[in-house]
PDB file of N, CA and C in Angstrom:
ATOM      1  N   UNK A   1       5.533  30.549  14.709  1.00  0.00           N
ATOM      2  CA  UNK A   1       6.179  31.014  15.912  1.00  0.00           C
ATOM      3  C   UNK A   1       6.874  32.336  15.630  1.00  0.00           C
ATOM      4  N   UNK A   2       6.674  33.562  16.425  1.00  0.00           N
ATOM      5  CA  UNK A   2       7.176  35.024  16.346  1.00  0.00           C
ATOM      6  C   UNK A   2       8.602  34.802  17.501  1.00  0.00           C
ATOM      7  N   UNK A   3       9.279  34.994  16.579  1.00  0.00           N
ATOM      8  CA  UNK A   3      10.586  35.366  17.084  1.00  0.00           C
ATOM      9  C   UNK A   3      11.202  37.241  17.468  1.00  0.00           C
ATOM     10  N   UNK A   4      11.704  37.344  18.742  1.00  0.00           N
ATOM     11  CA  UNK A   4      11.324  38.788  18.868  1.00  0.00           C
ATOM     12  C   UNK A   4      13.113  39.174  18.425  1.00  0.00           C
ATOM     13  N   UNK A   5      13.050  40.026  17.457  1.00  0.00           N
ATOM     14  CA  UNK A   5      14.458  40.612  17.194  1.00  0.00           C
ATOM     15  C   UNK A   5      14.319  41.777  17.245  1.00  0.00           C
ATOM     16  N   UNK A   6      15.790  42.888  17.645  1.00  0.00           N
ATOM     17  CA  UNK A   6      15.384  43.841  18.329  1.00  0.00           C
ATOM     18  C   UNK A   6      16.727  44.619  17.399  1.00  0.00           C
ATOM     19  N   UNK A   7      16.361  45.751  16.518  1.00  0.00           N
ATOM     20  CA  UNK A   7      17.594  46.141  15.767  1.00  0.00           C
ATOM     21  C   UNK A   7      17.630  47.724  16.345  1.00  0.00           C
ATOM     22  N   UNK A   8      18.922  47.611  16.667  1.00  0.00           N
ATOM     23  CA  UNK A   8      19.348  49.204  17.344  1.00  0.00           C
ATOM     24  C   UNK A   8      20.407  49.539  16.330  1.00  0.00           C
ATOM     25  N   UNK A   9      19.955  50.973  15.539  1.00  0.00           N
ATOM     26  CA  UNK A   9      20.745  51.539  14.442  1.00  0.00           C
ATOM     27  C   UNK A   9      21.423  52.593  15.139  1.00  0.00           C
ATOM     28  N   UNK A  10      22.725  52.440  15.439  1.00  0.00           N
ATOM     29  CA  UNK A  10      23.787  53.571  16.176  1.00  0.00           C
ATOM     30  C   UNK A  10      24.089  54.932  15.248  1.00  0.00           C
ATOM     31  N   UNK A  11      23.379  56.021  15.484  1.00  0.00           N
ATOM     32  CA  UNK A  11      23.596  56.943  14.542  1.00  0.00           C
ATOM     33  C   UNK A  11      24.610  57.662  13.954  1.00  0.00           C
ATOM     34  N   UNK A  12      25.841  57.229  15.545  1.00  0.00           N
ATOM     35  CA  UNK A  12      27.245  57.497  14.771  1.00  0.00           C
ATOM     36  C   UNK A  12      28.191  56.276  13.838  1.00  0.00           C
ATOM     37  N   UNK A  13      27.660  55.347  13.687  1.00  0.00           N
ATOM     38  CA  UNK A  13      28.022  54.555  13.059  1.00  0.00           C
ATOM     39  C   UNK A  13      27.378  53.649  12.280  1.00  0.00           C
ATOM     40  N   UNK A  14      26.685  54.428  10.689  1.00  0.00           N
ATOM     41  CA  UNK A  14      25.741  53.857   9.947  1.00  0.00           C
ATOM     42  C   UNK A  14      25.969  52.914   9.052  1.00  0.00           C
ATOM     43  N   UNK A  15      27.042  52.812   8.349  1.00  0.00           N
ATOM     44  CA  UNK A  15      27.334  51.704   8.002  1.00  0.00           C
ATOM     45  C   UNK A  15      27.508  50.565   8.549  1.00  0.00           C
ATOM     46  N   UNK A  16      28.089  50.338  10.236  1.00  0.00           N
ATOM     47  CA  UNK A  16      28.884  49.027  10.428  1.00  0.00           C
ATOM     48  C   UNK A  16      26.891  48.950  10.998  1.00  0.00           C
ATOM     49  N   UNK A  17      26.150  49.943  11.409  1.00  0.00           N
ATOM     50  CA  UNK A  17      24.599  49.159  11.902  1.00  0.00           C
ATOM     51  C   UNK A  17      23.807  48.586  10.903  1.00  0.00           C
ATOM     52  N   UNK A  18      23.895  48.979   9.324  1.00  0.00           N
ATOM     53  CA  UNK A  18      23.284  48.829   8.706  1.00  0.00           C
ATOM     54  C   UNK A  18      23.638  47.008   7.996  1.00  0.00           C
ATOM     55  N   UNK A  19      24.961  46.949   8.409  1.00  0.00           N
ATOM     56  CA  UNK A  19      25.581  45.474   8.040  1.00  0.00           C
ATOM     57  C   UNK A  19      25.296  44.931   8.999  1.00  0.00           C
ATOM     58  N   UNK A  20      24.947  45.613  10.727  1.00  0.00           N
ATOM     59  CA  UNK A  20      24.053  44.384  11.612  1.00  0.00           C
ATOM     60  C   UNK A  20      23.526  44.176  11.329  1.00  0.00           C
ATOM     61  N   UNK A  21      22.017  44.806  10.678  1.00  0.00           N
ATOM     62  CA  UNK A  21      20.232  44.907  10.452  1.00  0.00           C
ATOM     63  C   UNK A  21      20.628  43.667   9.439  1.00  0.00           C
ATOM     64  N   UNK A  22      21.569  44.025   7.876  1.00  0.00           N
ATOM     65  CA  UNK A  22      21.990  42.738   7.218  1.00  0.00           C
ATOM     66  C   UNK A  22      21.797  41.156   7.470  1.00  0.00           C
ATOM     67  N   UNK A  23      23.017  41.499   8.750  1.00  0.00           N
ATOM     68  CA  UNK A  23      23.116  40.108   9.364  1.00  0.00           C
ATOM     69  C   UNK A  23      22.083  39.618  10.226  1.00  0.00           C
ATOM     70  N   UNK A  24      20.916  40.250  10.526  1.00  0.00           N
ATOM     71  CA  UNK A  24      19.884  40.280  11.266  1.00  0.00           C
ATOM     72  C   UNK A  24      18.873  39.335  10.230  1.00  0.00           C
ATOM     73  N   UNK A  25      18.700  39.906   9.264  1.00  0.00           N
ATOM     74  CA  UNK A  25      17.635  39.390   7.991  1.00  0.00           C
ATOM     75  C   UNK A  25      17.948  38.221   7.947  1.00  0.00           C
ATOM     76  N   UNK A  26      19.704  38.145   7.441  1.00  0.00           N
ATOM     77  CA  UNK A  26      20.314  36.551   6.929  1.00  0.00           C
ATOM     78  C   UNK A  26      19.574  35.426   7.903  1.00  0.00           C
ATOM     79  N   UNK A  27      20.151  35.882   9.464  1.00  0.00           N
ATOM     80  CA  UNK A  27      19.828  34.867  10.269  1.00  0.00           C
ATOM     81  C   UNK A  27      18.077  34.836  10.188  1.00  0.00           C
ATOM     82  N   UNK A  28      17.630  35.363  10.428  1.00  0.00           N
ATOM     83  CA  UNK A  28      16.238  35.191  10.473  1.00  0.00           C
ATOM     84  C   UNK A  28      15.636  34.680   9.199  1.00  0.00           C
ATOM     85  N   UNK A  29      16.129  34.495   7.744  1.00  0.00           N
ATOM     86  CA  UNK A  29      15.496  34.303   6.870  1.00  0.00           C
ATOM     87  C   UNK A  29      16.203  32.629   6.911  1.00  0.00           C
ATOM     88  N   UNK A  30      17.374  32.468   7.157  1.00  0.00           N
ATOM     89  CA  UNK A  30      17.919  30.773   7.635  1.00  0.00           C
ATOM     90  C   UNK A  30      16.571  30.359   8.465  1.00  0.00           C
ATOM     91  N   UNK A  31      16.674  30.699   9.831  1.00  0.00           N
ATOM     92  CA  UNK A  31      15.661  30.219  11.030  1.00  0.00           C
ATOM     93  C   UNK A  31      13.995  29.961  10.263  1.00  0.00           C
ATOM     94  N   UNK A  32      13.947  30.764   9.060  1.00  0.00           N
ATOM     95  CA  UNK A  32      12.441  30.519   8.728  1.00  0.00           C
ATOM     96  C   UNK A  32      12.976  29.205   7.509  1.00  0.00           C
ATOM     97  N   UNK A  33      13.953  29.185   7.270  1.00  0.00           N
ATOM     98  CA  UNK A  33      14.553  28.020   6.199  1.00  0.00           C
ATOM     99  C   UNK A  33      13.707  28.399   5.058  1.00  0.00           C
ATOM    100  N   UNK A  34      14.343  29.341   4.411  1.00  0.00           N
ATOM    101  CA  UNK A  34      14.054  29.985   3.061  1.00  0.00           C
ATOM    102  C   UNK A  34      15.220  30.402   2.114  1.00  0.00           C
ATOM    103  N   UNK A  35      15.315  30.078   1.023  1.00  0.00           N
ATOM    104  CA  UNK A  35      16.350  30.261   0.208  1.00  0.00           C
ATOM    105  C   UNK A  35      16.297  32.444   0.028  1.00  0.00           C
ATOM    106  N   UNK A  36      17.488  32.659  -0.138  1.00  0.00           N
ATOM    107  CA  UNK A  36      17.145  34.541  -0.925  1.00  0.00           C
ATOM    108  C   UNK A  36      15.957  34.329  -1.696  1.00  0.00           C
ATOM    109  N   UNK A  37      16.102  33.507  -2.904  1.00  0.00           N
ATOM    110  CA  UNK A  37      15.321  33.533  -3.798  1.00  0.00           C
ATOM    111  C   UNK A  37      13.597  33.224  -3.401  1.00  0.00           C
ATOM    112  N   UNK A  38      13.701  32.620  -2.071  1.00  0.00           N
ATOM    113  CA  UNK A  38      12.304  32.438  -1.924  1.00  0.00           C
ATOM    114  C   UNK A  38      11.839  33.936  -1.077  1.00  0.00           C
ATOM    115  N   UNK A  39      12.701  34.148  -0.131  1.00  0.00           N
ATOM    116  CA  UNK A  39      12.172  35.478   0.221  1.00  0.00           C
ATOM    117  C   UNK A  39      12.116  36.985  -0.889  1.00  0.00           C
ATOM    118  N   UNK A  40      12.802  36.730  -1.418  1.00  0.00           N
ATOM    119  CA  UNK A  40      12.514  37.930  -2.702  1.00  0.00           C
ATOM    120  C   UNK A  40      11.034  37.299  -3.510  1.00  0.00           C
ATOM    121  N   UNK A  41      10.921  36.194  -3.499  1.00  0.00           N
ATOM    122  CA  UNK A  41       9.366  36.133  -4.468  1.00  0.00           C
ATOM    123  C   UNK A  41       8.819  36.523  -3.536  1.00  0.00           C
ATOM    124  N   UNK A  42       8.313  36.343  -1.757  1.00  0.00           N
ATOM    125  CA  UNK A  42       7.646  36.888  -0.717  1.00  0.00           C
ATOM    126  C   UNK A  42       7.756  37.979  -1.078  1.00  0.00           C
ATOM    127  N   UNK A  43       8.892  39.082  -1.548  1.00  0.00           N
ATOM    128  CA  UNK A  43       8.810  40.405  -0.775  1.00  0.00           C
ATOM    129  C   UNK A  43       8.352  40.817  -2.258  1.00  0.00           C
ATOM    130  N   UNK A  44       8.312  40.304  -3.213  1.00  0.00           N
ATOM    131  CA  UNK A  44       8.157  40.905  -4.537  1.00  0.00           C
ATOM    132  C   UNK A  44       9.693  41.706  -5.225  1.00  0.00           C
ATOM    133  N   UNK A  45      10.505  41.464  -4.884  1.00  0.00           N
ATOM    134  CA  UNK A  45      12.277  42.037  -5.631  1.00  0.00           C
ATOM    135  C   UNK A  45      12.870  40.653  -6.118  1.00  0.00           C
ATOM    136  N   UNK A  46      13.926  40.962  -6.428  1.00  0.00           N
ATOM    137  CA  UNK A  46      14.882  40.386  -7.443  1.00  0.00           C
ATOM    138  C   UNK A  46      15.770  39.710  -6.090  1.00  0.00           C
ATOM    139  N   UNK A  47      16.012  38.457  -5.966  1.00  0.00           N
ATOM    140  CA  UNK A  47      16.957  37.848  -5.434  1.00  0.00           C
ATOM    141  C   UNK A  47      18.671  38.257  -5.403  1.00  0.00           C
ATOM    142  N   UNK A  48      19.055  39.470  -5.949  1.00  0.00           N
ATOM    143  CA  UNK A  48      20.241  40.082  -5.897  1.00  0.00           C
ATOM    144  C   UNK A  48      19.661  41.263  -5.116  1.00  0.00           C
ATOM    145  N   UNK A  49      18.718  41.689  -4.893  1.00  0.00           N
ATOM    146  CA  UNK A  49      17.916  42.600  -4.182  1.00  0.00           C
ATOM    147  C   UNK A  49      18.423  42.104  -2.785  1.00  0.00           C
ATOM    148  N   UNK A  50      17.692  40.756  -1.938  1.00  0.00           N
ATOM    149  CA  UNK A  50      18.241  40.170  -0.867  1.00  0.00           C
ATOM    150  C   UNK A  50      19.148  40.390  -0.770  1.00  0.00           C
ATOM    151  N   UNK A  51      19.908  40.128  -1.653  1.00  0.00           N
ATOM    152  CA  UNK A  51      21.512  39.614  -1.170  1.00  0.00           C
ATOM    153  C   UNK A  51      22.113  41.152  -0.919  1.00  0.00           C
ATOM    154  N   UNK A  52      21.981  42.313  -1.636  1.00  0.00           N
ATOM    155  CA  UNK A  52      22.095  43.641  -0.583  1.00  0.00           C
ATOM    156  C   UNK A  52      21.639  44.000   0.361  1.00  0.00           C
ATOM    157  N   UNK A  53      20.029  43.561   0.598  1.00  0.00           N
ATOM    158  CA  UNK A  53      19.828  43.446   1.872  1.00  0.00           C
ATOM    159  C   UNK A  53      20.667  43.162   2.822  1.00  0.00           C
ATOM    160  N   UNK A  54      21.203  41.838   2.833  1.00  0.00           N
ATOM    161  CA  UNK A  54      21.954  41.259   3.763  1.00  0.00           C
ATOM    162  C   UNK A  54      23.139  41.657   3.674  1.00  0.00           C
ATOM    163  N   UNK A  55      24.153  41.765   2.603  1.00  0.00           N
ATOM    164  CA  UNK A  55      25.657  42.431   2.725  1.00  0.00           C
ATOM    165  C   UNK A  55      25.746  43.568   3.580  1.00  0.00           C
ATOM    166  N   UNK A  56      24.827  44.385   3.001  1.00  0.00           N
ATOM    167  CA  UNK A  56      25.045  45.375   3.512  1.00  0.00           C
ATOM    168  C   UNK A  56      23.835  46.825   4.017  1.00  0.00           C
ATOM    169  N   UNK A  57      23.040  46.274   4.230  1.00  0.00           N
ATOM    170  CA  UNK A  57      21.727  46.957   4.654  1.00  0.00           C
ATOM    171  C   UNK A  57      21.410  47.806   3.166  1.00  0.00           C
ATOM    172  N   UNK A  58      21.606  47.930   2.089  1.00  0.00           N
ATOM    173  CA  UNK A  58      21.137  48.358   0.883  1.00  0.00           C
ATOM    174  C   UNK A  58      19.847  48.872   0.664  1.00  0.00           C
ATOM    175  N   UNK A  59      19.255  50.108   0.471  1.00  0.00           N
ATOM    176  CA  UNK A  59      18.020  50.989  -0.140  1.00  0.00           C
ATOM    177  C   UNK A  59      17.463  50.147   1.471  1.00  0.00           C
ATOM    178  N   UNK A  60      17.573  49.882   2.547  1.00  0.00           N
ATOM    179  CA  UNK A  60      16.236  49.320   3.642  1.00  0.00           C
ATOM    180  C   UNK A  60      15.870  50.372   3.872  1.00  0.00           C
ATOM    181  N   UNK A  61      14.577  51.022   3.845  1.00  0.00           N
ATOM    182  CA  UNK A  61      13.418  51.394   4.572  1.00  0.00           C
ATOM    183  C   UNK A  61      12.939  51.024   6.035  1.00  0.00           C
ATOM    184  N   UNK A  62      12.704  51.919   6.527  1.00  0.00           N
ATOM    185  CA  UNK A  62      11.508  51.475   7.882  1.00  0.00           C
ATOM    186  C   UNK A  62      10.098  50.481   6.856  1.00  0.00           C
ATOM    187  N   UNK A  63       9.265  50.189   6.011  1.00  0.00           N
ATOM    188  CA  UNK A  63       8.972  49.935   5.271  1.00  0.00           C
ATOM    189  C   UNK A  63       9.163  48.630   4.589  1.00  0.00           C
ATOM    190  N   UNK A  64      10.409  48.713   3.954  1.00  0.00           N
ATOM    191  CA  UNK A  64      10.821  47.607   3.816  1.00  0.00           C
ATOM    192  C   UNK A  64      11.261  46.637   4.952  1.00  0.00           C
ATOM    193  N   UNK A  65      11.852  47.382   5.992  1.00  0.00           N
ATOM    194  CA  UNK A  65      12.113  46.303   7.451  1.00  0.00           C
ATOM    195  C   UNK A  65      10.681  45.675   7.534  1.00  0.00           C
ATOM    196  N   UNK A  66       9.806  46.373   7.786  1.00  0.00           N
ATOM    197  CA  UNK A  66       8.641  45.854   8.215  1.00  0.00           C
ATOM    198  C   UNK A  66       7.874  44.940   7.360  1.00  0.00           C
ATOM    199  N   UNK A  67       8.049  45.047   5.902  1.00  0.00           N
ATOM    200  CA  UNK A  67       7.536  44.069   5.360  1.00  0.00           C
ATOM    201  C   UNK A  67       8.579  42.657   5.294  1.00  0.00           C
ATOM    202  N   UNK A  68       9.996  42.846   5.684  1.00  0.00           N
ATOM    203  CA  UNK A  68      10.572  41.957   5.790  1.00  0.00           C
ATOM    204  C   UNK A  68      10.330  41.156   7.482  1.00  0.00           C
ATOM    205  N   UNK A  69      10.401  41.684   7.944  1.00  0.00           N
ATOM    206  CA  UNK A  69       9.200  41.607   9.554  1.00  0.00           C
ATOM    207  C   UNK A  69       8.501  40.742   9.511  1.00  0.00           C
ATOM    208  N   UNK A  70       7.403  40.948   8.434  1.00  0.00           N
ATOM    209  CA  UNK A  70       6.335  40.224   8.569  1.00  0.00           C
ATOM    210  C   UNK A  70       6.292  38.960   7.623  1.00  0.00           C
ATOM    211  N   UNK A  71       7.579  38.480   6.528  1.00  0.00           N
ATOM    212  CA  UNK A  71       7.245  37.358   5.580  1.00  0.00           C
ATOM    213  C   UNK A  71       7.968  36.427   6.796  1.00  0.00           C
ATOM    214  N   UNK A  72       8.952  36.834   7.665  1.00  0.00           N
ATOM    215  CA  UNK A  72       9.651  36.680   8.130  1.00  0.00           C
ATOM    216  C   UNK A  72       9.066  35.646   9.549  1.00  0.00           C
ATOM    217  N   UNK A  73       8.604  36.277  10.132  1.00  0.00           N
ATOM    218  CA  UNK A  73       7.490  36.485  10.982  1.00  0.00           C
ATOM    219  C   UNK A  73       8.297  36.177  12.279  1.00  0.00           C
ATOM    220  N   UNK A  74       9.150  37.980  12.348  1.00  0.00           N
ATOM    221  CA  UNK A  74       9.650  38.340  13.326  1.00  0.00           C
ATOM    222  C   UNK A  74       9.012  39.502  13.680  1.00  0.00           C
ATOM    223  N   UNK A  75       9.428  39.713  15.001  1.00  0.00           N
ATOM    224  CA  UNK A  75       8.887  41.430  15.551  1.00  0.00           C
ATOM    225  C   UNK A  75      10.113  42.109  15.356  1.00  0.00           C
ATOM    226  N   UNK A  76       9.722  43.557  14.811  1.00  0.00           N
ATOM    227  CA  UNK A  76      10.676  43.978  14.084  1.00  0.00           C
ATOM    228  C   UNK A  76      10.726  45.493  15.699  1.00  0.00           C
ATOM    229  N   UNK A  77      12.094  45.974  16.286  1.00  0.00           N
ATOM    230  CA  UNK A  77      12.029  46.934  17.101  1.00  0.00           C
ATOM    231  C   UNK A  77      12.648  47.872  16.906  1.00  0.00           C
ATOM    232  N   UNK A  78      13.359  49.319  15.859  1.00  0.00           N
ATOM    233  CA  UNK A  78      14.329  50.177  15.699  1.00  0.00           C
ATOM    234  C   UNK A  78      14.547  51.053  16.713  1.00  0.00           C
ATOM    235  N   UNK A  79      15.688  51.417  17.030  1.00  0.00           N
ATOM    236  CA  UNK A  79      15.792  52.066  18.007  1.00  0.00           C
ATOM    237  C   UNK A  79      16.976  52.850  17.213  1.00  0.00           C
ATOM    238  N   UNK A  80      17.150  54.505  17.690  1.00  0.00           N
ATOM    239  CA  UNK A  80      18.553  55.115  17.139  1.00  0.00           C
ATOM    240  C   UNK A  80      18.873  55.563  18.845  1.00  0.00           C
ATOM    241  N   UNK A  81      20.058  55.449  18.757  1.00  0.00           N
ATOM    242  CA  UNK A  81      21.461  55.395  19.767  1.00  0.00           C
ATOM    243  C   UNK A  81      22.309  56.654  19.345  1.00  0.00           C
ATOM    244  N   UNK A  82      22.083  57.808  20.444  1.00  0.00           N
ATOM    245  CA  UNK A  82      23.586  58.750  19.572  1.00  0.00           C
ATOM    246  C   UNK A  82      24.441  58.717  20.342  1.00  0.00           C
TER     247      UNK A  82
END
């Protein structure tokens, strides 16, 4: 089942968006009921890798969203806001 999540990165405020996109992954990687450690063997990184993911949007890519997108198996939507 594709769950549609929709991440809008506010360009004046990149840090507090990048800790949404975070909290975006967390929940969606719960809803697929996967440990960090199982989605880092999916994505191919280190399970402390995740966990920056999620704190705090850490090294994410358009790229990496999308491959997290797809282990995920959400629709992934970016949008920038100025």
């Amino acid at each position: 089942m594709v769950h549609s999540t929709s991440i809008l990165v506010k360009a004046s405020d990149p840090e507090l968006s990048l800790q949404q996109v975070g909290n975006l992954i967390r929940e969606a990687r719960l809803k697929a009921d996967l440990t960090q450690k199982d989605l880092a063997l999916k994505l191919g990184v280190s399970t402390p890798t995740v966990n920056k993911f999620e704190k705090n949007g850490h090294q994410l890519t358009i790229g990496t969203l999308s491959k997290i997108a797809r282990v995920l198996e959400v629709d992934l939507v970016v949008g920038f806001l100025t």
